[in-house]
PDB file of N, CA and C in Angstrom:
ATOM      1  N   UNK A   1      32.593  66.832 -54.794  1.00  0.00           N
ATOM      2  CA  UNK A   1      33.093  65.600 -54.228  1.00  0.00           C
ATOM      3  C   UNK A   1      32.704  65.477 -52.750  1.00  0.00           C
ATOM      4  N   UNK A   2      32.412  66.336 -51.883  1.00  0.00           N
ATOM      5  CA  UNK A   2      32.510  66.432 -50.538  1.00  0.00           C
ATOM      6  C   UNK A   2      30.689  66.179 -50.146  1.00  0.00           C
ATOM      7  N   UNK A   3      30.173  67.027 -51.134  1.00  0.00           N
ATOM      8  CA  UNK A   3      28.534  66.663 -51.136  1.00  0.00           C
ATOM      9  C   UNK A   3      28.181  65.090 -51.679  1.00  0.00           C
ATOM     10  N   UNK A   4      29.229  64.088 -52.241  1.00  0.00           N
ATOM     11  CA  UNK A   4      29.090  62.943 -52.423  1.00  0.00           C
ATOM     12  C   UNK A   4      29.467  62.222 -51.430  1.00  0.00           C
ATOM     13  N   UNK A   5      30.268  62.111 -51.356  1.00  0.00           N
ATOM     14  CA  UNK A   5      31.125  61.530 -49.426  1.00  0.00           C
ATOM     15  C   UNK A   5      29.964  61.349 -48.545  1.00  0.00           C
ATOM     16  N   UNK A   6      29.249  62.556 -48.539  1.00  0.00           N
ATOM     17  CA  UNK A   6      28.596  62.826 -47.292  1.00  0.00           C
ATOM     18  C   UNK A   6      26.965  61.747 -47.321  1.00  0.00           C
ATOM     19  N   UNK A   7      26.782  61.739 -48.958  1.00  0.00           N
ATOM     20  CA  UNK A   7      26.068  60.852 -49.215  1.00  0.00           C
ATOM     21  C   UNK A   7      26.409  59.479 -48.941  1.00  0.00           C
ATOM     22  N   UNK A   8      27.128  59.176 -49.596  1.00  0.00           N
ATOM     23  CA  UNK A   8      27.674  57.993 -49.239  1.00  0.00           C
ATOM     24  C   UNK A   8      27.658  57.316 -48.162  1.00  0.00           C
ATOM     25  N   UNK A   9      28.550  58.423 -47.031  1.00  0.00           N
ATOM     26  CA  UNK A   9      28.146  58.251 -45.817  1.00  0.00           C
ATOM     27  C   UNK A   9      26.973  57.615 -45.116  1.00  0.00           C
ATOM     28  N   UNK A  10      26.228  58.930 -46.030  1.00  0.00           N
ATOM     29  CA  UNK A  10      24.586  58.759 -44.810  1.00  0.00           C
ATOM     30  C   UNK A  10      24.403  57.079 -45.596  1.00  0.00           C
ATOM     31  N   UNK A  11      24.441  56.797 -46.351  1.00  0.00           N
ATOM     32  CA  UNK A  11      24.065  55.463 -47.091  1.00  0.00           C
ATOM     33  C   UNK A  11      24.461  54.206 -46.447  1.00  0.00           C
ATOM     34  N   UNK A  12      25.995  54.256 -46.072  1.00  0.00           N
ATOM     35  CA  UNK A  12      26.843  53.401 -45.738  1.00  0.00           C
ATOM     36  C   UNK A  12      26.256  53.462 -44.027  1.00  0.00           C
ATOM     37  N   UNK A  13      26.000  54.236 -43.350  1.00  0.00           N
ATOM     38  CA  UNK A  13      25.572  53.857 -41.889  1.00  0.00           C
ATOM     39  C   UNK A  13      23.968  53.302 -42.254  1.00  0.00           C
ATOM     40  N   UNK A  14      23.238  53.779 -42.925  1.00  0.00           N
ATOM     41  CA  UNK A  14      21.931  53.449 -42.953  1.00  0.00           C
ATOM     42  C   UNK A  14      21.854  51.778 -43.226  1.00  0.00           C
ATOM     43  N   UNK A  15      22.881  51.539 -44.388  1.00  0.00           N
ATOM     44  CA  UNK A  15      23.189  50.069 -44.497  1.00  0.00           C
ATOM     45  C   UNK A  15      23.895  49.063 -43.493  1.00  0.00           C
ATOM     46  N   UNK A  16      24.815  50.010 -42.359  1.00  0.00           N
ATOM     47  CA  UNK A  16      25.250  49.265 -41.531  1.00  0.00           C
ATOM     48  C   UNK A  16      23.746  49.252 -40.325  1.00  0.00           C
ATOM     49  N   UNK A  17      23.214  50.339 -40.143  1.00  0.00           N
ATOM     50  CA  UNK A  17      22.031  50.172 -38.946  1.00  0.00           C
ATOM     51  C   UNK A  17      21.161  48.775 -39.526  1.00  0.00           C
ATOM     52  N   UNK A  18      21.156  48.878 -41.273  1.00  0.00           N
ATOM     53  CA  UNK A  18      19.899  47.648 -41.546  1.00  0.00           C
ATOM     54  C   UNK A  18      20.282  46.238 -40.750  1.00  0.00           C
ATOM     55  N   UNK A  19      21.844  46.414 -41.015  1.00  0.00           N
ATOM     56  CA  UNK A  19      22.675  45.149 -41.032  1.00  0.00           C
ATOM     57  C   UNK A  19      22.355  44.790 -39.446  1.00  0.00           C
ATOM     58  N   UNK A  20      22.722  46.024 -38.620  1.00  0.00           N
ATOM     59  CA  UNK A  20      22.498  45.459 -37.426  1.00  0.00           C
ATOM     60  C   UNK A  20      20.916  45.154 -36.951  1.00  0.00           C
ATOM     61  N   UNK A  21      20.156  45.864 -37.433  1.00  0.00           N
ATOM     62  CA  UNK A  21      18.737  45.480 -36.797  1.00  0.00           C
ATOM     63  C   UNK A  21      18.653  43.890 -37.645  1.00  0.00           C
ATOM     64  N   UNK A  22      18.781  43.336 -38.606  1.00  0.00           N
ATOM     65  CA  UNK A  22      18.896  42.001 -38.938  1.00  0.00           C
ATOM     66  C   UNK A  22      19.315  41.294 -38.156  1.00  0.00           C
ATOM     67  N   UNK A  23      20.960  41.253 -38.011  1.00  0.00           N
ATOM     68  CA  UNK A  23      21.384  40.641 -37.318  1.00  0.00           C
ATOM     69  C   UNK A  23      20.836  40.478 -35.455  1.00  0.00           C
ATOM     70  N   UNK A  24      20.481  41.615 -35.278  1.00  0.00           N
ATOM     71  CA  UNK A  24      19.708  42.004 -33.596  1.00  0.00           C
ATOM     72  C   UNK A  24      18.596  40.795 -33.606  1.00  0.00           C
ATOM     73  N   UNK A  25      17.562  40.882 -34.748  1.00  0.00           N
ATOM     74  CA  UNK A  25      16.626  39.888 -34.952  1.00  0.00           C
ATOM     75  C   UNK A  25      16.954  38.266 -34.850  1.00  0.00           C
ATOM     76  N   UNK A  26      18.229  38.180 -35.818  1.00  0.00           N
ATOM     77  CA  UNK A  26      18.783  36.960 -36.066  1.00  0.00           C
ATOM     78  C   UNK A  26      18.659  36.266 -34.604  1.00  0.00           C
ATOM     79  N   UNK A  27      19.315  36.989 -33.815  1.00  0.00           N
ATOM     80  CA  UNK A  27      20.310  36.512 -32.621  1.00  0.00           C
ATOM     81  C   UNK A  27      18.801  36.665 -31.437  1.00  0.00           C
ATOM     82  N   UNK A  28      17.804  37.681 -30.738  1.00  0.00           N
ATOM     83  CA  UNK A  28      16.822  37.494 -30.386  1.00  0.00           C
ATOM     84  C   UNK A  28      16.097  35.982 -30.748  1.00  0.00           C
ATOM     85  N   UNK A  29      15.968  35.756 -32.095  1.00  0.00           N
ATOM     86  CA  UNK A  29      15.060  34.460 -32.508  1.00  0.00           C
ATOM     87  C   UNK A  29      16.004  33.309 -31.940  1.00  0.00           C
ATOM     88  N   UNK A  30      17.287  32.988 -32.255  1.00  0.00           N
ATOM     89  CA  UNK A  30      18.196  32.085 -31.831  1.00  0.00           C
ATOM     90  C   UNK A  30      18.168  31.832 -30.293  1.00  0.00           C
ATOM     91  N   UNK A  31      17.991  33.133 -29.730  1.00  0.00           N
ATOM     92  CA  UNK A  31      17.928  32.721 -28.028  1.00  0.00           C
ATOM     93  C   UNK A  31      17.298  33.025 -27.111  1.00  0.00           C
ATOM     94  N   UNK A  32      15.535  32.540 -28.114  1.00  0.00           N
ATOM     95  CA  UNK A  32      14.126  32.307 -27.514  1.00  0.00           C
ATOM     96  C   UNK A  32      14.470  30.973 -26.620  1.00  0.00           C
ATOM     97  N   UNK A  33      13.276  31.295 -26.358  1.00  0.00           N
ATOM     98  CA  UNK A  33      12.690  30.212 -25.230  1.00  0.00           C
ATOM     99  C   UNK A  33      12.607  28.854 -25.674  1.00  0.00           C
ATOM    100  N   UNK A  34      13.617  27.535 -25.212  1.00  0.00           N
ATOM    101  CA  UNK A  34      13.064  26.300 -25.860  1.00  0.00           C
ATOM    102  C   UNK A  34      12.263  25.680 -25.611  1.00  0.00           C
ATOM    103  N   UNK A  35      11.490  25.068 -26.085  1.00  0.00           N
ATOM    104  CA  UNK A  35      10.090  24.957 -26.165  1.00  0.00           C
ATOM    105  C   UNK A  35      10.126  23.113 -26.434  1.00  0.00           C
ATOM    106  N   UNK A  36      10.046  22.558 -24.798  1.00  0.00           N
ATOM    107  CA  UNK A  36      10.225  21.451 -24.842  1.00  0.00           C
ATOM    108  C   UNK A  36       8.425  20.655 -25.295  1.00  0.00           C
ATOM    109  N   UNK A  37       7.771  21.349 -25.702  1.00  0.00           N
ATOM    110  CA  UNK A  37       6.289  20.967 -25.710  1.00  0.00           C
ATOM    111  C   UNK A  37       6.035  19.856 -27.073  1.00  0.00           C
ATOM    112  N   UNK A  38       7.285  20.018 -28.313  1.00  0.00           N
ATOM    113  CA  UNK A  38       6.865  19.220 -29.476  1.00  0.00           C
ATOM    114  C   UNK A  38       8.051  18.393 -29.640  1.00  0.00           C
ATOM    115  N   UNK A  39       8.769  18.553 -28.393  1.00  0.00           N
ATOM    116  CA  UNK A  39      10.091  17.545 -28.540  1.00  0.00           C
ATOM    117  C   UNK A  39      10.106  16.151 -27.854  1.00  0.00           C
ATOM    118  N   UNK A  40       9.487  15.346 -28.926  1.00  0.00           N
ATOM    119  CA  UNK A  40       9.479  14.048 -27.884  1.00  0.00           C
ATOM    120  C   UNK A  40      10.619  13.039 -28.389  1.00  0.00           C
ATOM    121  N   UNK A  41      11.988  12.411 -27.233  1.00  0.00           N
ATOM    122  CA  UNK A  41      12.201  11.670 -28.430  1.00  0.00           C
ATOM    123  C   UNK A  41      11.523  10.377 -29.006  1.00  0.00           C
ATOM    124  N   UNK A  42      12.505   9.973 -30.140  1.00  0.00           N
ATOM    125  CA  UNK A  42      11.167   9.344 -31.483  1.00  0.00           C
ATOM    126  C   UNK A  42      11.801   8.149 -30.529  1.00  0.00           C
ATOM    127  N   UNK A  43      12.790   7.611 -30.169  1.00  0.00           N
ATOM    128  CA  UNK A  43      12.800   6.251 -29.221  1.00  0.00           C
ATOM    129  C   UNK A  43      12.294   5.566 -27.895  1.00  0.00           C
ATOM    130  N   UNK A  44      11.905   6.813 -27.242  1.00  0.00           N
ATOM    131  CA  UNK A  44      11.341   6.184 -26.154  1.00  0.00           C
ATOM    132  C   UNK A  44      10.567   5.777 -26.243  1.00  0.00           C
ATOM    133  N   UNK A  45      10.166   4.800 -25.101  1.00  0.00           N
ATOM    134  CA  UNK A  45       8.645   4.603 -25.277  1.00  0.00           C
ATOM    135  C   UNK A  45       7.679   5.367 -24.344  1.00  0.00           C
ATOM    136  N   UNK A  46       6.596   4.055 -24.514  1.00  0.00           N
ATOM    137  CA  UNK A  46       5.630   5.354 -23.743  1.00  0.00           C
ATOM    138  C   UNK A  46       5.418   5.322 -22.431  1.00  0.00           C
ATOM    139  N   UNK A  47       6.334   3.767 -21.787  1.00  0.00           N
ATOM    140  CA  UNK A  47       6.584   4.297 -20.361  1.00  0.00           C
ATOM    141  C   UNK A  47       7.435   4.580 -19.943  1.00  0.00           C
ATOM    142  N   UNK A  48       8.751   5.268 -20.352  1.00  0.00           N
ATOM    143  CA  UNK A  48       9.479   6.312 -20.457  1.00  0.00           C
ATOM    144  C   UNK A  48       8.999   7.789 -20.202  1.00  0.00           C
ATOM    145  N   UNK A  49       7.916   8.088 -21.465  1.00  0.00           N
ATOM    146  CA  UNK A  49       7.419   9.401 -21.737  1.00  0.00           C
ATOM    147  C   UNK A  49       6.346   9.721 -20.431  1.00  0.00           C
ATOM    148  N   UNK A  50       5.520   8.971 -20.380  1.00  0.00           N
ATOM    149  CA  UNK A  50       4.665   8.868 -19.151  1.00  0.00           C
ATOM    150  C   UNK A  50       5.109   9.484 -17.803  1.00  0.00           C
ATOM    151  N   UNK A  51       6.352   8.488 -17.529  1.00  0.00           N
ATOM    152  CA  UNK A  51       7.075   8.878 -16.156  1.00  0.00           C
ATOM    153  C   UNK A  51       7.942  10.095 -16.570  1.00  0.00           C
ATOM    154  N   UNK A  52       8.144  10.998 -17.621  1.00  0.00           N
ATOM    155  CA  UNK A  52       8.752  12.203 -17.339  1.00  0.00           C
ATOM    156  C   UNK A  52       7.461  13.222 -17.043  1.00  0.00           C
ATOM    157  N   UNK A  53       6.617  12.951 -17.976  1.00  0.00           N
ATOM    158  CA  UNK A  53       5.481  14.049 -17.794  1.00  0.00           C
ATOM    159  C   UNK A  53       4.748  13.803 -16.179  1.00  0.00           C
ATOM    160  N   UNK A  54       4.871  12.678 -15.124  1.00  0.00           N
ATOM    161  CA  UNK A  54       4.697  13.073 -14.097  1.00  0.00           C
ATOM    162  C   UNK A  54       5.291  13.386 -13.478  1.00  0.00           C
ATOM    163  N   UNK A  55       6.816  12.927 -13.823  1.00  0.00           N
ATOM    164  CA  UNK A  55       7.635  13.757 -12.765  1.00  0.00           C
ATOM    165  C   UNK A  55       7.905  15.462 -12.784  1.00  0.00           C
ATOM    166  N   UNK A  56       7.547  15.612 -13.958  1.00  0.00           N
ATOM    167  CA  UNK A  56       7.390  16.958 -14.503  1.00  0.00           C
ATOM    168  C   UNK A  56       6.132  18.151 -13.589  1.00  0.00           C
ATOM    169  N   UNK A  57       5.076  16.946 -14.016  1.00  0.00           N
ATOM    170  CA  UNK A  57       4.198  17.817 -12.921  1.00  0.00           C
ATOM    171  C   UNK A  57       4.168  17.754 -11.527  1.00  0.00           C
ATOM    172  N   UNK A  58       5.158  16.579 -11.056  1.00  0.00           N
ATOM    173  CA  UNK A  58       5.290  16.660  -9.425  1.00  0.00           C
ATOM    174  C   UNK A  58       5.986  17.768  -9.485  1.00  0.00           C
ATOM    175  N   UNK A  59       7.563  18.127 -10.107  1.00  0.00           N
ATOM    176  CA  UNK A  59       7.935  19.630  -9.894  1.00  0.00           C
ATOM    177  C   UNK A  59       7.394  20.615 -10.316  1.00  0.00           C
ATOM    178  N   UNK A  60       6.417  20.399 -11.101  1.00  0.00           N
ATOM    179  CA  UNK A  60       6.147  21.969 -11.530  1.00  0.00           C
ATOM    180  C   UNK A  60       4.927  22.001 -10.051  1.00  0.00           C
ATOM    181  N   UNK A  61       4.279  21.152  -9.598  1.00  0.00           N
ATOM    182  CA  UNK A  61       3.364  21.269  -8.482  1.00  0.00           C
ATOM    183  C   UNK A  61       4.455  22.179  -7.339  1.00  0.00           C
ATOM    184  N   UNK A  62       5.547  21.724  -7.381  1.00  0.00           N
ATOM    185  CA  UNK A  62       6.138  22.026  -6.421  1.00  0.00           C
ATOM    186  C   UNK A  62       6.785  23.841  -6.014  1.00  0.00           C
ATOM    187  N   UNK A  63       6.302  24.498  -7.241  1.00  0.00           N
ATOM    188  CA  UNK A  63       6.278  25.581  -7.368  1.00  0.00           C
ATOM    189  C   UNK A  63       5.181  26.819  -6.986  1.00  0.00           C
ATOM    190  N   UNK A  64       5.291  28.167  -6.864  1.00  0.00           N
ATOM    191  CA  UNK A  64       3.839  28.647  -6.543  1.00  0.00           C
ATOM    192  C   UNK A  64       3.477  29.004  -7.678  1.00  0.00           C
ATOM    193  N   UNK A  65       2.214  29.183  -7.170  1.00  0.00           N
ATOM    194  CA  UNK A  65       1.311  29.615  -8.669  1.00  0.00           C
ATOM    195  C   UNK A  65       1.753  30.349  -9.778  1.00  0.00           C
ATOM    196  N   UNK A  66       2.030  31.461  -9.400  1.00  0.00           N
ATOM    197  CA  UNK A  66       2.683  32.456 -10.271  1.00  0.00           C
ATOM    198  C   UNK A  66       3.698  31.777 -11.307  1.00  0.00           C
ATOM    199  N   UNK A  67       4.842  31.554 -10.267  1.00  0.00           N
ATOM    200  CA  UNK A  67       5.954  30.584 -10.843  1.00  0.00           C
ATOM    201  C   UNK A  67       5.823  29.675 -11.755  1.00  0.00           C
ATOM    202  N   UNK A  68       4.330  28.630 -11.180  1.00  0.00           N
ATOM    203  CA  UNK A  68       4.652  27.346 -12.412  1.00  0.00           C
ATOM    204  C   UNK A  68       3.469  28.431 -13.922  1.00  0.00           C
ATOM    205  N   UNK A  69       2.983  29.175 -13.341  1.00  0.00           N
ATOM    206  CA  UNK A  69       2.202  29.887 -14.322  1.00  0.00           C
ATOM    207  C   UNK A  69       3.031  30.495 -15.715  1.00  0.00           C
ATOM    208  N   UNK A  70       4.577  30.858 -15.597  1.00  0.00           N
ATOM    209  CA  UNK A  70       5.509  31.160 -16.322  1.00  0.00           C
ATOM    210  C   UNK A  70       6.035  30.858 -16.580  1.00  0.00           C
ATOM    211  N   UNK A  71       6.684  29.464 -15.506  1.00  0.00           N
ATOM    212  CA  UNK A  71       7.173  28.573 -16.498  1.00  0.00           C
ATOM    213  C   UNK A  71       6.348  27.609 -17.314  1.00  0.00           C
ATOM    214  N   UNK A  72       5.223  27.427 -17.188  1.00  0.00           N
ATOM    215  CA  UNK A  72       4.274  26.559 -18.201  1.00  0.00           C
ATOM    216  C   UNK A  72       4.260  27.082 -19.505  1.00  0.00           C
ATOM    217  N   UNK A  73       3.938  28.788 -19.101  1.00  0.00           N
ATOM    218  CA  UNK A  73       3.576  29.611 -20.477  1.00  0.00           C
ATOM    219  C   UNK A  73       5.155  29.928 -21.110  1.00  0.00           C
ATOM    220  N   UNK A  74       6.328  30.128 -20.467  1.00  0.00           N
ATOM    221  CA  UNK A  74       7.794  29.801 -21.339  1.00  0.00           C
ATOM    222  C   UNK A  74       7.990  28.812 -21.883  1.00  0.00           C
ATOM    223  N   UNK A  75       8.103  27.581 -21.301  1.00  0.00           N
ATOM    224  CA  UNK A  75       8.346  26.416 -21.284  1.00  0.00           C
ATOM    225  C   UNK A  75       7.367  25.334 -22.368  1.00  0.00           C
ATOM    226  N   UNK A  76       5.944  25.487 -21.918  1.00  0.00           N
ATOM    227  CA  UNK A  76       5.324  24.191 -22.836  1.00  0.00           C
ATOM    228  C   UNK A  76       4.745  25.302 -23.784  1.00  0.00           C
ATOM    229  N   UNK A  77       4.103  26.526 -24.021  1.00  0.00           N
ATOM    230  CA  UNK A  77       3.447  27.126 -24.568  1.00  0.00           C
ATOM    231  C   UNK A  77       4.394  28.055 -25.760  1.00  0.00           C
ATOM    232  N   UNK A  78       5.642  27.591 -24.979  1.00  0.00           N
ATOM    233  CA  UNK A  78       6.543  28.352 -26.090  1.00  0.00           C
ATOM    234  C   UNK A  78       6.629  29.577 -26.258  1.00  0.00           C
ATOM    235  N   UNK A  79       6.275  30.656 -25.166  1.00  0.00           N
ATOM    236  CA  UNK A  79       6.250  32.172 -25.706  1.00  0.00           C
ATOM    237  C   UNK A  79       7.254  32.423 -25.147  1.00  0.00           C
ATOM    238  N   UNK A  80       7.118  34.034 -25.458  1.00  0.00           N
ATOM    239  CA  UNK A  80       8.608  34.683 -24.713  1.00  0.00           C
ATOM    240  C   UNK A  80       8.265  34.839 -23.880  1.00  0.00           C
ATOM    241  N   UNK A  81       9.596  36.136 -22.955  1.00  0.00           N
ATOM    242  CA  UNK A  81       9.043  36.378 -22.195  1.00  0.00           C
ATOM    243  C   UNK A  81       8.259  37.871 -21.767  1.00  0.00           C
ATOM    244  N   UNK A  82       8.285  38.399 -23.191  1.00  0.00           N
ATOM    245  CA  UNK A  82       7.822  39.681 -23.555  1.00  0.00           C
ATOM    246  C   UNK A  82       5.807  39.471 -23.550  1.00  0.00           C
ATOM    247  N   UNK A  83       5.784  37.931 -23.897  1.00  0.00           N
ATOM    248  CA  UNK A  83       4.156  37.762 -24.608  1.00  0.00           C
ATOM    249  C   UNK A  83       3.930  37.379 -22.676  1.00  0.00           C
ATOM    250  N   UNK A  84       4.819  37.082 -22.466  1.00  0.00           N
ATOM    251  CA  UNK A  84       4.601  36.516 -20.554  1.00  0.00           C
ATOM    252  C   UNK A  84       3.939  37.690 -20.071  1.00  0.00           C
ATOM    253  N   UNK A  85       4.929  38.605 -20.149  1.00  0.00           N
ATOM    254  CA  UNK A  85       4.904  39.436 -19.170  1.00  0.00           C
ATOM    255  C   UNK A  85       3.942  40.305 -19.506  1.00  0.00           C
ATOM    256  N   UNK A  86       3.658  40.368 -21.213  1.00  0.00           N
ATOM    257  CA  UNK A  86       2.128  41.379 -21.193  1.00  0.00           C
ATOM    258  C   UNK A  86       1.061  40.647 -21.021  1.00  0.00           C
ATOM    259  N   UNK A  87       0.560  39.394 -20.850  1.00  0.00           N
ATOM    260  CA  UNK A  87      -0.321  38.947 -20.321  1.00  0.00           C
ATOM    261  C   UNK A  87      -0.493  38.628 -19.225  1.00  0.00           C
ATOM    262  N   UNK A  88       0.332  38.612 -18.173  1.00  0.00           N
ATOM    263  CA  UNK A  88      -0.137  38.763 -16.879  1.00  0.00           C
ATOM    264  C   UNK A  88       0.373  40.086 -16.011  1.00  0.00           C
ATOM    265  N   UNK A  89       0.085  40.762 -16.744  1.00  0.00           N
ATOM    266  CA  UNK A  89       0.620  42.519 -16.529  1.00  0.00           C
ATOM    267  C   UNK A  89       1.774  42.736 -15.589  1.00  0.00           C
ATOM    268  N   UNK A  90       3.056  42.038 -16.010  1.00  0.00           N
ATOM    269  CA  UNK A  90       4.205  42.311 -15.399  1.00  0.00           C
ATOM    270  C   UNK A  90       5.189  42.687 -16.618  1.00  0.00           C
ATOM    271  N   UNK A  91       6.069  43.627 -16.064  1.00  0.00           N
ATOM    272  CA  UNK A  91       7.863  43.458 -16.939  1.00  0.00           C
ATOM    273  C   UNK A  91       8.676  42.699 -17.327  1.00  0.00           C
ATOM    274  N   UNK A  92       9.029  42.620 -18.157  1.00  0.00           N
ATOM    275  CA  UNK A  92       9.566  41.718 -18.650  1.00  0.00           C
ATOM    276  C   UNK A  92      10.805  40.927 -18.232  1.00  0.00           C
ATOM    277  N   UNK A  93      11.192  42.100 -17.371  1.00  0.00           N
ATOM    278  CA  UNK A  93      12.221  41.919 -16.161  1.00  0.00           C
ATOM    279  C   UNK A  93      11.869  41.065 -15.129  1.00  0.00           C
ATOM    280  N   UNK A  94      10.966  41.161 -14.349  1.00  0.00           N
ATOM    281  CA  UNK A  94      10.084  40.736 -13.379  1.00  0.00           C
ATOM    282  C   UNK A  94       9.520  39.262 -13.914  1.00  0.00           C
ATOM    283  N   UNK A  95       9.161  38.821 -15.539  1.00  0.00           N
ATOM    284  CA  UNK A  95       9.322  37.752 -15.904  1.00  0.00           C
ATOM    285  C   UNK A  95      10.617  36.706 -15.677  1.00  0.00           C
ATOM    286  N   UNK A  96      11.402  37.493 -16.469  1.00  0.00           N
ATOM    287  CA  UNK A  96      13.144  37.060 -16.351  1.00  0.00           C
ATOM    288  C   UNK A  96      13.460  36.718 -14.779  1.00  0.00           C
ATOM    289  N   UNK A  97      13.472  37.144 -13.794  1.00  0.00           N
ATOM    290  CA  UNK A  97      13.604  36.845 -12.362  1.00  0.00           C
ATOM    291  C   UNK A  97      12.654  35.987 -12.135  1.00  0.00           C
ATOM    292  N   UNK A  98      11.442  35.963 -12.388  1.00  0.00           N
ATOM    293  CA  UNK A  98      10.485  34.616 -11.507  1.00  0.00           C
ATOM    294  C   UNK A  98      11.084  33.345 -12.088  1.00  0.00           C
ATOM    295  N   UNK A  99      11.788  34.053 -13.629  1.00  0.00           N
ATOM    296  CA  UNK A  99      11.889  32.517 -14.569  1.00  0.00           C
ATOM    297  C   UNK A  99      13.284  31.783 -13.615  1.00  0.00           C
ATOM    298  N   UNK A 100      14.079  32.518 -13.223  1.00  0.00           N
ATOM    299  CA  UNK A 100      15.241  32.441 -12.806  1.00  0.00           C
ATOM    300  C   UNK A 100      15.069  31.730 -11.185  1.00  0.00           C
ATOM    301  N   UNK A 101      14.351  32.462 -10.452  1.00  0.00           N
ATOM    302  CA  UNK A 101      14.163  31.746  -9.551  1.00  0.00           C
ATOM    303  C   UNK A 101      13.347  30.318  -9.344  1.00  0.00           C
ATOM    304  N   UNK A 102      12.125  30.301 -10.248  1.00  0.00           N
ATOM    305  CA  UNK A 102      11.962  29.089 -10.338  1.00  0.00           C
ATOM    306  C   UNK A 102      12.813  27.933 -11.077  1.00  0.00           C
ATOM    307  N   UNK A 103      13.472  28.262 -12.100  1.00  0.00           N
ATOM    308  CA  UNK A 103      14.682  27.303 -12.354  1.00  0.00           C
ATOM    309  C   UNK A 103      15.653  26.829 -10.863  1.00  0.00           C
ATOM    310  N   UNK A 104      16.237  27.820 -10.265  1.00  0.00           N
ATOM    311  CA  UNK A 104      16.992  27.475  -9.292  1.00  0.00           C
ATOM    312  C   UNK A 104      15.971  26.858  -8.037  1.00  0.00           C
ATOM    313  N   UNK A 105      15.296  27.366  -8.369  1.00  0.00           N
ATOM    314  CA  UNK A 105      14.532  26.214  -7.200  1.00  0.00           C
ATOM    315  C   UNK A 105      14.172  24.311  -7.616  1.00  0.00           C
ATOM    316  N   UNK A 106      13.871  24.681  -8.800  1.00  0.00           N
ATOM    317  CA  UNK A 106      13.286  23.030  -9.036  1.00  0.00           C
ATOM    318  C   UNK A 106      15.260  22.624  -9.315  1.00  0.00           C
ATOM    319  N   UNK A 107      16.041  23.302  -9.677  1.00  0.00           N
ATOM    320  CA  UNK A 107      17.337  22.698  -9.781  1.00  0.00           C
ATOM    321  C   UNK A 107      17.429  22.112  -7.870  1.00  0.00           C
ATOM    322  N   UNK A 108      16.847  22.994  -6.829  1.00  0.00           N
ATOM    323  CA  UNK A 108      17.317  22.176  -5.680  1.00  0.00           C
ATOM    324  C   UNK A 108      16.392  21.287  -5.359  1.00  0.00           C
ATOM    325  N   UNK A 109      15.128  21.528  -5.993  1.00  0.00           N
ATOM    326  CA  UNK A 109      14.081  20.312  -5.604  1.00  0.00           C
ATOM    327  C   UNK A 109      14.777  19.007  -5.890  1.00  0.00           C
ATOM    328  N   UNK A 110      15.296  18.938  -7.325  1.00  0.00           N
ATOM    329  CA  UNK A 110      15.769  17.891  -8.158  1.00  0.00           C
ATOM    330  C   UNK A 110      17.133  17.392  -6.896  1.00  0.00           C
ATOM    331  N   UNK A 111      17.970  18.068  -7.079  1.00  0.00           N
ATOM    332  CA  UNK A 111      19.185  17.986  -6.237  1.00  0.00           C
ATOM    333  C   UNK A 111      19.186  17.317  -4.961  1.00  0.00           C
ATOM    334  N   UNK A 112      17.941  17.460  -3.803  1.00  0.00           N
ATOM    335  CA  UNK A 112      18.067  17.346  -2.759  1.00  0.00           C
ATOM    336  C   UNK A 112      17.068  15.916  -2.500  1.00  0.00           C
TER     337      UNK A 112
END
């Protein structure tokens, strides 16, 4: 009985680790990057749409290189920030902070 338990055991965590690497996945995919690049809405028109996409690139101009370089490739290109950061040979961390600071910056561009 005790050599069954122990099976069991090993079974019952192996099934809880599956559960969690699923669920780990689930929740990663859920709180990717949104990817405003195929979201147009279906009512506006097109001089509506026009004047966001320049005002868009007046702020993203308003950023440095690097900066609008990551948020273009988060933002319209839709990657993470894992595919970011191995293509322009930084951490993924170091992604996460440029992303952060350039948000709070175009939030005061916008603001002021």
């Amino acid at each position: 009985m005790e050599k069954q338990q122990t099976v069991y055991e090993r079974f019952r965590s192996e099934v809880y680790r599956i559960g969690w690497r699923v669920q780990y996945r689930a929740k990663k995919i859920r709180n990717r990057e949104c990817s405003f690049y195929d979201r147009e809405p279906a009512a506006d028109s097109f001089v509506v749409s026009s004047e966001n996409k320049l005002l868009l690139e007046q702020l993203m101009s308003t950023l440095p290189p690097r900066g609008r370089t990551i948020m273009y490739r988060l933002y319209i290109q839709d990657q993470t920030e894992s595919e970011v950061a191995r293509q322009l040979n930084l951490s993924q961390q170091a992604v996460n902070k440029w992303k952060r600071k350039m948000i709070q910056q175009l939030s005061r561009t916008v603001n002021s």
